[in-house]
N, C-alpha and C. Protein backbone atom coordinates (compact mmCIF):
# COMPACT_ATOMS: atom_id res chain seq x y z
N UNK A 1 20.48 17.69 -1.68
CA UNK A 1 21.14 16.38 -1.77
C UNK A 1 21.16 15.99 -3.25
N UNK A 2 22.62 15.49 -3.94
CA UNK A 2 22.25 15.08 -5.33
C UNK A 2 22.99 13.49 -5.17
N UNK A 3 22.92 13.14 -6.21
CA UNK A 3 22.94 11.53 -6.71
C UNK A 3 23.21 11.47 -8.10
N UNK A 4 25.04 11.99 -8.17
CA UNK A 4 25.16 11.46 -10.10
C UNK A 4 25.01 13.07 -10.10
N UNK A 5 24.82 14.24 -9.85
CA UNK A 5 24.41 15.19 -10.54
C UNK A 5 23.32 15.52 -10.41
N UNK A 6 22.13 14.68 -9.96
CA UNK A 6 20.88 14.61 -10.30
C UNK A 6 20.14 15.28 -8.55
N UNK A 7 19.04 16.05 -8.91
CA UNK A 7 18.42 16.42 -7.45
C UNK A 7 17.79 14.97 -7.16
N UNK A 8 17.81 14.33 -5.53
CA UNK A 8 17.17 13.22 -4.99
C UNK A 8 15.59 13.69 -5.48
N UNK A 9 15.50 14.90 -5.12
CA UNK A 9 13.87 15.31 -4.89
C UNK A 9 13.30 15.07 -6.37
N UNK A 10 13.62 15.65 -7.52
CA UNK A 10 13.59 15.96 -9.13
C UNK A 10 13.43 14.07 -9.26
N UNK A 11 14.26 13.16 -8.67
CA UNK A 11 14.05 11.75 -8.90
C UNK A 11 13.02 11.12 -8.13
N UNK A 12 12.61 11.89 -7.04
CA UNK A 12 11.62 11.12 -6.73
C UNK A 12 9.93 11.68 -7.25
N UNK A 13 10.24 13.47 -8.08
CA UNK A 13 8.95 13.65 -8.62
C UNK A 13 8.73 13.05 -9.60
N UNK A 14 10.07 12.93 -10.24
CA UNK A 14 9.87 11.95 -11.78
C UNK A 14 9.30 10.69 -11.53
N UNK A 15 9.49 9.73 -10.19
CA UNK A 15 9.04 8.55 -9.97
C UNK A 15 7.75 8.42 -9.86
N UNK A 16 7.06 10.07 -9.06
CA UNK A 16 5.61 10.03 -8.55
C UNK A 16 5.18 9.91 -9.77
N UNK A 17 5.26 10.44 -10.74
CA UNK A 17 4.79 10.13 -12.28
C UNK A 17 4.52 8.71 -12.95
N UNK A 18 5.26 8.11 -12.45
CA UNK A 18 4.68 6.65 -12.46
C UNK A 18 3.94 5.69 -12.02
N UNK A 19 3.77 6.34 -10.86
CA UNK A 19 2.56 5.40 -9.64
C UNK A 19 1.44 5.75 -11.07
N UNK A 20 0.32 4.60 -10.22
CA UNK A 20 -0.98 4.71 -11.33
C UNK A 20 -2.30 4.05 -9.96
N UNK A 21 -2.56 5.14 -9.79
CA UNK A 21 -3.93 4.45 -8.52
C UNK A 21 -4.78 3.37 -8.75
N UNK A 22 -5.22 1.99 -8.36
CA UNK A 22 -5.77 1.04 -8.76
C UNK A 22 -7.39 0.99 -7.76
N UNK A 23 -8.07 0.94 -8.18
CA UNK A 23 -9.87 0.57 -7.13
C UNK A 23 -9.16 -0.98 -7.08
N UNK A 24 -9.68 -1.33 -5.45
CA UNK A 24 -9.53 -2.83 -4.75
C UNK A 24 -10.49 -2.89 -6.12
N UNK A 25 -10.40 -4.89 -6.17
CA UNK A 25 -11.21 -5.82 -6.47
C UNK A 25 -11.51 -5.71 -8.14
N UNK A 26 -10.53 -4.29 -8.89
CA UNK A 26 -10.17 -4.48 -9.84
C UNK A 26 -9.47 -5.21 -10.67
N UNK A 27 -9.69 -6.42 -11.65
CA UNK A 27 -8.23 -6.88 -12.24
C UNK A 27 -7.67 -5.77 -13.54
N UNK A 28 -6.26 -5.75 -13.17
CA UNK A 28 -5.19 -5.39 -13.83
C UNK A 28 -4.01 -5.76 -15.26
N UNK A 29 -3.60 -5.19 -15.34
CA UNK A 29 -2.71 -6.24 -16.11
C UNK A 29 -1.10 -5.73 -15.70
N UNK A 30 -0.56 -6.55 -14.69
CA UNK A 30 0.95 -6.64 -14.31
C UNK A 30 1.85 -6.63 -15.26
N UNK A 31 1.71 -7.43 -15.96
CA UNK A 31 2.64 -7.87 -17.12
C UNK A 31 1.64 -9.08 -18.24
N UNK A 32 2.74 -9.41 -19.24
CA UNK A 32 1.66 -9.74 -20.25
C UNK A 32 1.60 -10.98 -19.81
N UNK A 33 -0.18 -11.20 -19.90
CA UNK A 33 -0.64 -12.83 -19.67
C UNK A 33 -0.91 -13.22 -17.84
N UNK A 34 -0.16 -11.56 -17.22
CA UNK A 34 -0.27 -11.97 -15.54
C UNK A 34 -1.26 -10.41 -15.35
N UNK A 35 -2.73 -10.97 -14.36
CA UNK A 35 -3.09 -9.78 -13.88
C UNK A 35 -2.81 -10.07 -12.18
N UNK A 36 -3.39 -8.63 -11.73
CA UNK A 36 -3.03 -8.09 -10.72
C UNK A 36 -4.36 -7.80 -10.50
N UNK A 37 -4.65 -7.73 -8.78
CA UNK A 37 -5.68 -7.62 -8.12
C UNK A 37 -5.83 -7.22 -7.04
N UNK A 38 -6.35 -6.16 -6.31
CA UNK A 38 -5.76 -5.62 -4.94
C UNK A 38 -6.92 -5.94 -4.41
N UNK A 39 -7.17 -6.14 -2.89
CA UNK A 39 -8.18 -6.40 -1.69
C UNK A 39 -7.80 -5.70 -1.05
N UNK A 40 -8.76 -5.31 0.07
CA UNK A 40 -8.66 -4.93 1.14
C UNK A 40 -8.13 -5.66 2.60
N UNK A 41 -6.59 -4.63 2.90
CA UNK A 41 -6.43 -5.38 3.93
C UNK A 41 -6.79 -5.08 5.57
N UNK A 42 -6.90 -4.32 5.45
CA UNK A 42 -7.83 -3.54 6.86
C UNK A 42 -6.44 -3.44 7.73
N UNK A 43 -5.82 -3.25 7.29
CA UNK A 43 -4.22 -3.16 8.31
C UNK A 43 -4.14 -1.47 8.77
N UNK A 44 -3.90 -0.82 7.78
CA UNK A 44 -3.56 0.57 7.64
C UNK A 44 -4.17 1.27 6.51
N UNK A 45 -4.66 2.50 6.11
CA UNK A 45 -5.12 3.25 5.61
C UNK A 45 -4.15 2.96 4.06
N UNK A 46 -4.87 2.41 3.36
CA UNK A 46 -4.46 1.97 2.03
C UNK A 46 -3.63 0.36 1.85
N UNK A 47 -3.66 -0.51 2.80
CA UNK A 47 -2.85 -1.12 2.47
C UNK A 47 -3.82 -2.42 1.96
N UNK A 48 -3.11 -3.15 1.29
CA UNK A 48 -4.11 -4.49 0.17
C UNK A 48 -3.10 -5.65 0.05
N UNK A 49 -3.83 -6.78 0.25
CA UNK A 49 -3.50 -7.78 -0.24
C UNK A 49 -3.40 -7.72 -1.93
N UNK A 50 -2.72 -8.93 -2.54
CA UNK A 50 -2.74 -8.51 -3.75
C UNK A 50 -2.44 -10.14 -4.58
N UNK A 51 -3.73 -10.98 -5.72
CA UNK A 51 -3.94 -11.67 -6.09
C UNK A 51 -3.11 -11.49 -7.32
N UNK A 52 -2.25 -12.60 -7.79
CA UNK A 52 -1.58 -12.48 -8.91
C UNK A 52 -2.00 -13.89 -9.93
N UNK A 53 -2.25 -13.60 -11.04
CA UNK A 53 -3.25 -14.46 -11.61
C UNK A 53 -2.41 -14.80 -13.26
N UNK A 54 -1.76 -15.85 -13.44
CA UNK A 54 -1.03 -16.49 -14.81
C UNK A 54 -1.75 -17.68 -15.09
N UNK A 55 -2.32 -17.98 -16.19
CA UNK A 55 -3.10 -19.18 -16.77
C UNK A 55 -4.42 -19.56 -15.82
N UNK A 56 -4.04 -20.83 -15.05
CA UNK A 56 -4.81 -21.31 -14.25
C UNK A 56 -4.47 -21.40 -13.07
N UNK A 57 -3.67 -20.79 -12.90
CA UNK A 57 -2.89 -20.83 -11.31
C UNK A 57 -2.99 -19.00 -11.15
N UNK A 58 -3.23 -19.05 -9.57
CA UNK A 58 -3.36 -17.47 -8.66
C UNK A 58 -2.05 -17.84 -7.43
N UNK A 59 -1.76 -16.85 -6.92
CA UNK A 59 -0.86 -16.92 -5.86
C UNK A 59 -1.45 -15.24 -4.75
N UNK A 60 -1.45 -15.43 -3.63
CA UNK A 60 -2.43 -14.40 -2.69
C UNK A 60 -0.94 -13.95 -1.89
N UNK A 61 -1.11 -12.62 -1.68
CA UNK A 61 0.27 -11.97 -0.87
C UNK A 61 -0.53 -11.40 0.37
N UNK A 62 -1.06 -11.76 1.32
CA UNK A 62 -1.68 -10.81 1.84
C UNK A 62 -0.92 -9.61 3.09
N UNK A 63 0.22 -10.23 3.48
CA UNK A 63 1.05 -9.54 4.85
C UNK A 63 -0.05 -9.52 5.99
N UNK A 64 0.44 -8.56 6.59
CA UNK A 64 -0.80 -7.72 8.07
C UNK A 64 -2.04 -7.47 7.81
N UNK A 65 -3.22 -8.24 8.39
CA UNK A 65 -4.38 -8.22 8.06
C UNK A 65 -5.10 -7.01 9.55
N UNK A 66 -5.88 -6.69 9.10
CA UNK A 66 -6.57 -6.05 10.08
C UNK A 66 -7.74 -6.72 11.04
N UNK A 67 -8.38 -5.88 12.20
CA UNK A 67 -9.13 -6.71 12.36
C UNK A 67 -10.64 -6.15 11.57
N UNK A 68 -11.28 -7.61 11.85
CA UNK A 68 -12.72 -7.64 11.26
C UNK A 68 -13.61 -6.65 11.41
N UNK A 69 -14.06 -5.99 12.71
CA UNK A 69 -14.45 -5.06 13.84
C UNK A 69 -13.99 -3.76 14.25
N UNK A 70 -12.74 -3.08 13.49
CA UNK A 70 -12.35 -1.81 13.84
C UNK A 70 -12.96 -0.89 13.56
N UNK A 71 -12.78 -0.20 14.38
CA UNK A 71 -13.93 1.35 14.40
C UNK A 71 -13.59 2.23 13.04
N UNK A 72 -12.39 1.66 12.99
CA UNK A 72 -11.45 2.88 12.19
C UNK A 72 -11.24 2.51 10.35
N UNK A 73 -11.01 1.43 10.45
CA UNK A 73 -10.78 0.67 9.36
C UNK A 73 -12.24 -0.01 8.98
N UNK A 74 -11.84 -0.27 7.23
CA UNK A 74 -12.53 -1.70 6.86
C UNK A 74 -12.11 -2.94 7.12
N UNK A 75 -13.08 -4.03 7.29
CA UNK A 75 -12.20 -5.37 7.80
C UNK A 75 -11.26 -5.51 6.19
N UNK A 76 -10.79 -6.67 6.37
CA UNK A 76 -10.14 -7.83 5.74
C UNK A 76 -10.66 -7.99 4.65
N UNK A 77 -10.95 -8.35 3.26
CA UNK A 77 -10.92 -8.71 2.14
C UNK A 77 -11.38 -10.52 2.43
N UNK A 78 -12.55 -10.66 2.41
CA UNK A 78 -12.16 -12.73 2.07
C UNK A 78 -12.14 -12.97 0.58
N UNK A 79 -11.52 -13.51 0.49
CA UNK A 79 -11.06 -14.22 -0.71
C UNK A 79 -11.33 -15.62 -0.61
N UNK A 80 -12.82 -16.04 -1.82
CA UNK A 80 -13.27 -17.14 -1.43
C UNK A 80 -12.64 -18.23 -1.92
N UNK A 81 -11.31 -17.91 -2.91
CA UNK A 81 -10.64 -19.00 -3.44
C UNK A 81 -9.24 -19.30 -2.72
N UNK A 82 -8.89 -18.20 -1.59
CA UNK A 82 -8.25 -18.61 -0.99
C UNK A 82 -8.20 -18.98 0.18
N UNK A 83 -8.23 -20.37 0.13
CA UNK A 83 -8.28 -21.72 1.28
C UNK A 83 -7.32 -21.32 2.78
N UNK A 84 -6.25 -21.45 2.23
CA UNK A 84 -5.75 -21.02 3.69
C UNK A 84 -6.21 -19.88 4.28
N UNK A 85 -6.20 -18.30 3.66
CA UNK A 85 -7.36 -17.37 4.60
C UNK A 85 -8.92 -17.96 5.08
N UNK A 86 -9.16 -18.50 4.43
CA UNK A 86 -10.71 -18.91 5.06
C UNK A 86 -10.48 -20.05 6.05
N UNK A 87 -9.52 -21.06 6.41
CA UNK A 87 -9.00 -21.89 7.06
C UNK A 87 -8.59 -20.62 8.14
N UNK A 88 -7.77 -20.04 8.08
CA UNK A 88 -7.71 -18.98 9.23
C UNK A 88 -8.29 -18.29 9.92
N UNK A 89 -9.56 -17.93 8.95
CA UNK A 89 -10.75 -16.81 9.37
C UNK A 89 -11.83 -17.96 10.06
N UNK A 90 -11.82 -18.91 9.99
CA UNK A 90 -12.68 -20.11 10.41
C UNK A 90 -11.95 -20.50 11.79
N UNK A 91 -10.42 -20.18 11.79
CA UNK A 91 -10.13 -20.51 13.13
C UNK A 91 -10.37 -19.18 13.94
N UNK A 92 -10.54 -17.93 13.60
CA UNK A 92 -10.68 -16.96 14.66
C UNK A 92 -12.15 -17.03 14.65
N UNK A 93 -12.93 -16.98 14.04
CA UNK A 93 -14.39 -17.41 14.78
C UNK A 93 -13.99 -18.54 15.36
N UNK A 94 -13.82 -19.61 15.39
CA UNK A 94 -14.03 -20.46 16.47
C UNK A 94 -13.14 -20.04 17.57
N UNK A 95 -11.91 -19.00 17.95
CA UNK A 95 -11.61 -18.44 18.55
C UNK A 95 -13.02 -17.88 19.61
N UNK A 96 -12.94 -16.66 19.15
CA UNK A 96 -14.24 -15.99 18.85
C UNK A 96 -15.48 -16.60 19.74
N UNK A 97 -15.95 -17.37 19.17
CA UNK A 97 -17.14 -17.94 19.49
C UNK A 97 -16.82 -18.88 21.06
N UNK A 98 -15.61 -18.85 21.28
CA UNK A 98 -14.95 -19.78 22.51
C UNK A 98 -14.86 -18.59 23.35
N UNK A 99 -14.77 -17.25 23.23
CA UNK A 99 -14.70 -16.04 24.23
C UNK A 99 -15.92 -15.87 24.25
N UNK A 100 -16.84 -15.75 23.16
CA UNK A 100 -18.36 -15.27 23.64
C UNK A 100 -18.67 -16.07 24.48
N UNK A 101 -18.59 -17.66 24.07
CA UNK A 101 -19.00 -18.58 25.12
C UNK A 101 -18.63 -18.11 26.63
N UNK A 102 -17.48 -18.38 26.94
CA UNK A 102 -16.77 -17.77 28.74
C UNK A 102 -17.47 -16.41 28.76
N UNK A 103 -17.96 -15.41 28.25
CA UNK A 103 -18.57 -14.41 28.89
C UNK A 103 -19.93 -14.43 28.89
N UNK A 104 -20.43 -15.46 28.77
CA UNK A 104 -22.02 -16.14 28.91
C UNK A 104 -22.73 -15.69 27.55
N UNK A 105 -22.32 -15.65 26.60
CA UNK A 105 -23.38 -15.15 25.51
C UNK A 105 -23.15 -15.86 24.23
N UNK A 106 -24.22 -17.12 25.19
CA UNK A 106 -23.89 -18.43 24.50
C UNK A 106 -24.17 -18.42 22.77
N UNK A 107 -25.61 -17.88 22.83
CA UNK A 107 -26.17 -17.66 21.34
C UNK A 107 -25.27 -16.75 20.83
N UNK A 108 -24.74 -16.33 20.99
CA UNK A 108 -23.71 -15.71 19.98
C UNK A 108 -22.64 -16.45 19.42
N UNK A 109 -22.02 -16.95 20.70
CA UNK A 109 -20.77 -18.34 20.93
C UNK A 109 -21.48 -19.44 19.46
N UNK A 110 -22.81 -19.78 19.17
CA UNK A 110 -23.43 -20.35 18.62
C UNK A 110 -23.23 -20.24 17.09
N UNK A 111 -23.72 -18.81 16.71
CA UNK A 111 -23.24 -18.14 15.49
C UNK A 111 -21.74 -17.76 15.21
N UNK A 112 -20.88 -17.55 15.78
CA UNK A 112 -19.86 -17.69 15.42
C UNK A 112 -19.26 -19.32 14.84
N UNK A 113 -19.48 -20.39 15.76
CA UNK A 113 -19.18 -21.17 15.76
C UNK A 113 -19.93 -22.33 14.37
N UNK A 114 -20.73 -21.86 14.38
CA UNK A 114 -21.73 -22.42 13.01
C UNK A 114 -21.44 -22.19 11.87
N UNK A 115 -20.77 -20.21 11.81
CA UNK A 115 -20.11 -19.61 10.65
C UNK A 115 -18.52 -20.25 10.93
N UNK A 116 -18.06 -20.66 11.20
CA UNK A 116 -16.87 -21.40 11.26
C UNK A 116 -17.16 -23.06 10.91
N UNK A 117 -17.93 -22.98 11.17
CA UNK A 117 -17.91 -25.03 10.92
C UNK A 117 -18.60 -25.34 8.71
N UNK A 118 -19.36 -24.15 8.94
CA UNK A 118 -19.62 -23.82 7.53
C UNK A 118 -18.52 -23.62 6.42
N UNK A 119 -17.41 -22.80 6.73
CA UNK A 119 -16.13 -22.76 6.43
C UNK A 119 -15.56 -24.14 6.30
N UNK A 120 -15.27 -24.79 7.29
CA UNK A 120 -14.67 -25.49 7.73
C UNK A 120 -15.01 -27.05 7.04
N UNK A 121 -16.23 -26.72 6.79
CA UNK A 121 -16.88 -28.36 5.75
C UNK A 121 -16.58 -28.27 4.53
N UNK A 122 -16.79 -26.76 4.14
CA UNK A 122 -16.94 -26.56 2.58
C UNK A 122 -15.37 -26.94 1.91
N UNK A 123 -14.33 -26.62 2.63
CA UNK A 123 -12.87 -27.08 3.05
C UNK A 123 -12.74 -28.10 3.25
N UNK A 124 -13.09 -28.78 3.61
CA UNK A 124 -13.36 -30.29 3.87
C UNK A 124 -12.33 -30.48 5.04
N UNK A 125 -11.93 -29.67 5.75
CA UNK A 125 -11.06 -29.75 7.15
C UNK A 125 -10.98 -30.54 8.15
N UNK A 126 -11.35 -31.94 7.87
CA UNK A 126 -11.85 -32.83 8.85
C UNK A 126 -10.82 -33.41 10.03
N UNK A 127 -9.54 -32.43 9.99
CA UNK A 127 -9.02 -32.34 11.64
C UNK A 127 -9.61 -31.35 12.40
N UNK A 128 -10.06 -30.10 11.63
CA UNK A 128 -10.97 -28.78 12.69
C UNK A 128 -12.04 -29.31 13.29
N UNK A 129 -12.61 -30.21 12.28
CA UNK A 129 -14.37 -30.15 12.57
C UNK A 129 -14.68 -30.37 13.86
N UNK A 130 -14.10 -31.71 14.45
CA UNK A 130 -14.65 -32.69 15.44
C UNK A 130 -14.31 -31.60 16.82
N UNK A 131 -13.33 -30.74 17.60
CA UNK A 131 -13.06 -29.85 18.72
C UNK A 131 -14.24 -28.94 18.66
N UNK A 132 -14.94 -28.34 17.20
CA UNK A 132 -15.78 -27.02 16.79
C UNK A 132 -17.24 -27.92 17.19
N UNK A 133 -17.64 -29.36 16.74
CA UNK A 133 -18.32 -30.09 17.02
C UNK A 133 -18.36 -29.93 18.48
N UNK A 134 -17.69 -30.42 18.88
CA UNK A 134 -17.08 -30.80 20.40
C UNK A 134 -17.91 -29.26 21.42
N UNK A 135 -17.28 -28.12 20.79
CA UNK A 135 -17.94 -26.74 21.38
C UNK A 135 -19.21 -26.29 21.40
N UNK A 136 -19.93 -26.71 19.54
CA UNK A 136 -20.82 -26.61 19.87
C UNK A 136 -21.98 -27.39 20.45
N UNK A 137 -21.80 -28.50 20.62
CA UNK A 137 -22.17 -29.40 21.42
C UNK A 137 -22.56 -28.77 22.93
N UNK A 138 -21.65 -28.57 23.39
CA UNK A 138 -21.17 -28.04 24.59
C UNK A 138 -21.71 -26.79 24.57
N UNK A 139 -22.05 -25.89 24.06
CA UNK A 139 -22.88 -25.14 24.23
C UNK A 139 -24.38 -25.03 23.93
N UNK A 140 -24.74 -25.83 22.99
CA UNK A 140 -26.49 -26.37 23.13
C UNK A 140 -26.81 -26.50 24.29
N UNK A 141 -25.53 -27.94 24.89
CA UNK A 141 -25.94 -28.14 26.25
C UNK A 141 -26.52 -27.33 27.67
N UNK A 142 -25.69 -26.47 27.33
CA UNK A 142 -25.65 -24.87 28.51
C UNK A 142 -26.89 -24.01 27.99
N UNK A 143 -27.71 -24.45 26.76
CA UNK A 143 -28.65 -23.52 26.64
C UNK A 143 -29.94 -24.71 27.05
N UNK A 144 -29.56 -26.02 27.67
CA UNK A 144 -30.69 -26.67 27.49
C UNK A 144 -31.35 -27.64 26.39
N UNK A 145 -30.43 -27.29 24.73
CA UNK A 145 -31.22 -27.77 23.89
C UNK A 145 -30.32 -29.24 23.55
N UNK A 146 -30.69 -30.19 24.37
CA UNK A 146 -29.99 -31.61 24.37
C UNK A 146 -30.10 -32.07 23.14
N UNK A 147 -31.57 -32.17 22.43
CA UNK A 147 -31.13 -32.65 21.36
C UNK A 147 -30.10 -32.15 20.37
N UNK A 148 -30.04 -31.19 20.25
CA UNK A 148 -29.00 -30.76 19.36
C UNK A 148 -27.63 -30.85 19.92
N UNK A 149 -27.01 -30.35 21.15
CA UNK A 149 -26.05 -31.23 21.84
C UNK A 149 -25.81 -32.51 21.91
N UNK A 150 -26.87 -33.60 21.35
CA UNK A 150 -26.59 -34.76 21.87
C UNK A 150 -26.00 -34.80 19.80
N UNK A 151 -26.38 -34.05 19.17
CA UNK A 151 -26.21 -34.13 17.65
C UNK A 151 -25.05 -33.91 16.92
N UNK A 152 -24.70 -33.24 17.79
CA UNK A 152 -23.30 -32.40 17.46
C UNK A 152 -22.11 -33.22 18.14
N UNK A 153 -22.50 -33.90 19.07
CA UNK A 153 -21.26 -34.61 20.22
C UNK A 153 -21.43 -36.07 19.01
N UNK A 154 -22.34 -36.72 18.77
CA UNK A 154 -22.36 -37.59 17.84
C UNK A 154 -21.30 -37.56 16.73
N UNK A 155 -21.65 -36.27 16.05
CA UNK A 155 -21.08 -36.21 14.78
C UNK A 155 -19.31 -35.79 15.24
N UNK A 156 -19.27 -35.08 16.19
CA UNK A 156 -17.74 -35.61 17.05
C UNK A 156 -17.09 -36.59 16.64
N UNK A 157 -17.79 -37.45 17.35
CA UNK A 157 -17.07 -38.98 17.79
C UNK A 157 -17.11 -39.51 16.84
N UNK A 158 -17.87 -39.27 15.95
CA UNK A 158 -17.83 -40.09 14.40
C UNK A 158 -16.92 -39.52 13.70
N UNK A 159 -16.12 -38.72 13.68
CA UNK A 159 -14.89 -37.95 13.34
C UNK A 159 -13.33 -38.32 14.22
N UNK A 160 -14.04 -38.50 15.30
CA UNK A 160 -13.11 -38.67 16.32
C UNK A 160 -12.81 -40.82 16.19
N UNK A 161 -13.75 -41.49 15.61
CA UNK A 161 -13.37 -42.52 15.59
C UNK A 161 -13.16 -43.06 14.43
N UNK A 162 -12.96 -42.08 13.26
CA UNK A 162 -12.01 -42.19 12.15
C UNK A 162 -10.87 -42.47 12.36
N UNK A 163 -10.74 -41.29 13.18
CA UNK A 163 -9.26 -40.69 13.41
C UNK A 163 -8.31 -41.72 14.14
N UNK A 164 -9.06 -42.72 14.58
CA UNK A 164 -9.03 -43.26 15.86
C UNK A 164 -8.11 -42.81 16.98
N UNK A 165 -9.05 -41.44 17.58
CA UNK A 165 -8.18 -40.97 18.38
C UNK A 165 -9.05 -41.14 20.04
N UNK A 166 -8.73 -42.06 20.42
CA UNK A 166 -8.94 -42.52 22.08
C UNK A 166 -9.12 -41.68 22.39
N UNK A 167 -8.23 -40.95 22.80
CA UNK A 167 -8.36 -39.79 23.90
C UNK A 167 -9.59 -38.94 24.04
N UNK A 168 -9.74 -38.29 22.56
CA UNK A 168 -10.49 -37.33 22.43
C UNK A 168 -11.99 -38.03 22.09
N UNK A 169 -12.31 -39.20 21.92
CA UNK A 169 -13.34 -39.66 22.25
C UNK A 169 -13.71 -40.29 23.62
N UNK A 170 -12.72 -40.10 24.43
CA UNK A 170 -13.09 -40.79 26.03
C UNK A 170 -13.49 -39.52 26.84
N UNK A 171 -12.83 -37.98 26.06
CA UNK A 171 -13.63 -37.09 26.72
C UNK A 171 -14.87 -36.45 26.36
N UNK A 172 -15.16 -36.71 25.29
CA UNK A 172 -16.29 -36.04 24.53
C UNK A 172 -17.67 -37.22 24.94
N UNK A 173 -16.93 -38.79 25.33
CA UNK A 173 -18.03 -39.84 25.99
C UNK A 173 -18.54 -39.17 27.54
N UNK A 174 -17.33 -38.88 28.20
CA UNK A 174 -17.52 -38.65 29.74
C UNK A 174 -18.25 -37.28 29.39
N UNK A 175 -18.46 -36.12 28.81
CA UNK A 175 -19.64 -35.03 28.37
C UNK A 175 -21.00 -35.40 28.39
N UNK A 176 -21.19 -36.57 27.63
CA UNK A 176 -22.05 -37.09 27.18
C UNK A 176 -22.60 -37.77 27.67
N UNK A 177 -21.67 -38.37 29.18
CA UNK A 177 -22.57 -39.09 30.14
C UNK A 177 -23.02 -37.63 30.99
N UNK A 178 -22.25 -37.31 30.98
CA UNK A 178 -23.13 -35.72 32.25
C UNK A 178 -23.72 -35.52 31.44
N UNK A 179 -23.92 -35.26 30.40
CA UNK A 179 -25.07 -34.54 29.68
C UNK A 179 -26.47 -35.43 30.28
N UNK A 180 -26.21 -36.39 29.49
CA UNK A 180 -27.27 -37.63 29.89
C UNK A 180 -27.76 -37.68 31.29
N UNK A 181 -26.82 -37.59 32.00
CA UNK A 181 -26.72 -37.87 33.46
C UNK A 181 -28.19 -36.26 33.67
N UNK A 182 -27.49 -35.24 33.23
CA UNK A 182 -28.22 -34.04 33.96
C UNK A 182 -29.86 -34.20 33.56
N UNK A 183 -30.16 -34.81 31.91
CA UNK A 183 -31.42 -35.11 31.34
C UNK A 183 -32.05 -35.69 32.33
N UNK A 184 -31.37 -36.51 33.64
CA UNK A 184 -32.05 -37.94 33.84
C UNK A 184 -32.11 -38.81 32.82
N UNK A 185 -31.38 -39.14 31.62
CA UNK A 185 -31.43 -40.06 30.74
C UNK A 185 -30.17 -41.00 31.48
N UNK A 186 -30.39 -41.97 32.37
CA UNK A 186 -29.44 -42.98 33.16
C UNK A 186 -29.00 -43.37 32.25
N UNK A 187 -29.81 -44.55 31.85
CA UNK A 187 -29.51 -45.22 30.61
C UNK A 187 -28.87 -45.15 29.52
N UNK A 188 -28.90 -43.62 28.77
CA UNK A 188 -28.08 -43.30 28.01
C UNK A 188 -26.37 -43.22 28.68
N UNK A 189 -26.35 -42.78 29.70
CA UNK A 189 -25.54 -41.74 30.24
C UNK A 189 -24.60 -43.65 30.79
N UNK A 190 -25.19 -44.58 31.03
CA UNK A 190 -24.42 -45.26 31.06
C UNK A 190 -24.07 -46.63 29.87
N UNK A 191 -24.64 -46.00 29.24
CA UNK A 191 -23.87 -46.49 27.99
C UNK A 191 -23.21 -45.99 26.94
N UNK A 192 -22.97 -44.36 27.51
CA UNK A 192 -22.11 -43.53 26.56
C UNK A 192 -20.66 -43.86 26.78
């Protein structure tokens, strides 16, 4: 096959001559004054996110991420300056931690959900917090440990009556009376 005269093949060895192999988590230099930075994206066998860095401003490309857990692959790359991946990775643990919960393995449901709310503060995300509150609440409860359920449903509603969102504090109250209710704490349970 030619192109112009030229062998396709002869143009694409001349091209291989130009690739230049980069180690992840190296910075680069793209062009002048911009570096370049590759991560790991756990998608496919070589593939990377890639941090592009001019003055004081970065911009993150990441495409198809892999998962965290593959047999086959390395996970994902976090990138602690980039907010929206950790806003994302904070919502699949709390994913996460909502499936461990339904297959009874609450203390796990626990740690996921803790490593997500940790995320999730440092972000200052204060529409996530109060539902992740809300869960883990809800799962202290199921292990028995009320006080800390009764700690976590608190700090809820104190989120939830910022927001002033009715709804989601009339169900996180009616929890909180069964909770109460199951303690034998009456009293509480009818003034929640």
């Amino acid at each position: 096959i030619t192109r112009g005269g030229a062998k396709l093949s002869e143009d694409a060895e001349a091209a291989l001559q130009l690739f230049e192999g980069v180690d992840y988590e190296v910075p680069v230099e793209a062009a002048p004054g911009v570096s370049a930075q590759f991560h790991q994206a756990g998608h496919i066998l070589g593939s990377a996110m890639i941090m592009l860095r001019h003055g004081g401003r970065w911009t993150l490309f990441s495409g198809d991420l892999g998962r965290p857990a593959d047999p086959v692959m390395r996970p994902p790359a976090i990138i602690a300056e980039a907010d929206d991946q950790q806003s994302l990775y904070a919502e699949a643990l709390h994913i996460k931690g909502s499936c461990m919960y339904r297959l009874g393995q609450t203390r796990q449901a626990l740690k996921e959900y803790e490593q997500s709310l940790e995320i999730l503060m440092r972000l200052d995300r204060a529409g996530d917090i109060p539902d992740l509150l809300a869960d883990i609440a809800t799962a202290h409860q199921s292990l028995g440990d009320y006080p800390k359920a009764e700690s976590a449903y608190y700090q809820a509603l104190k989120y939830w009556k910022t927001e002033a969102n009715l709804w989601a504090q009339a169900g996180l109250l009616n929890n909180m009376g069964s909770m109460f209710h199951q303690e034998g704490e009456y009293e509480k349970a009818a003034s929640a």
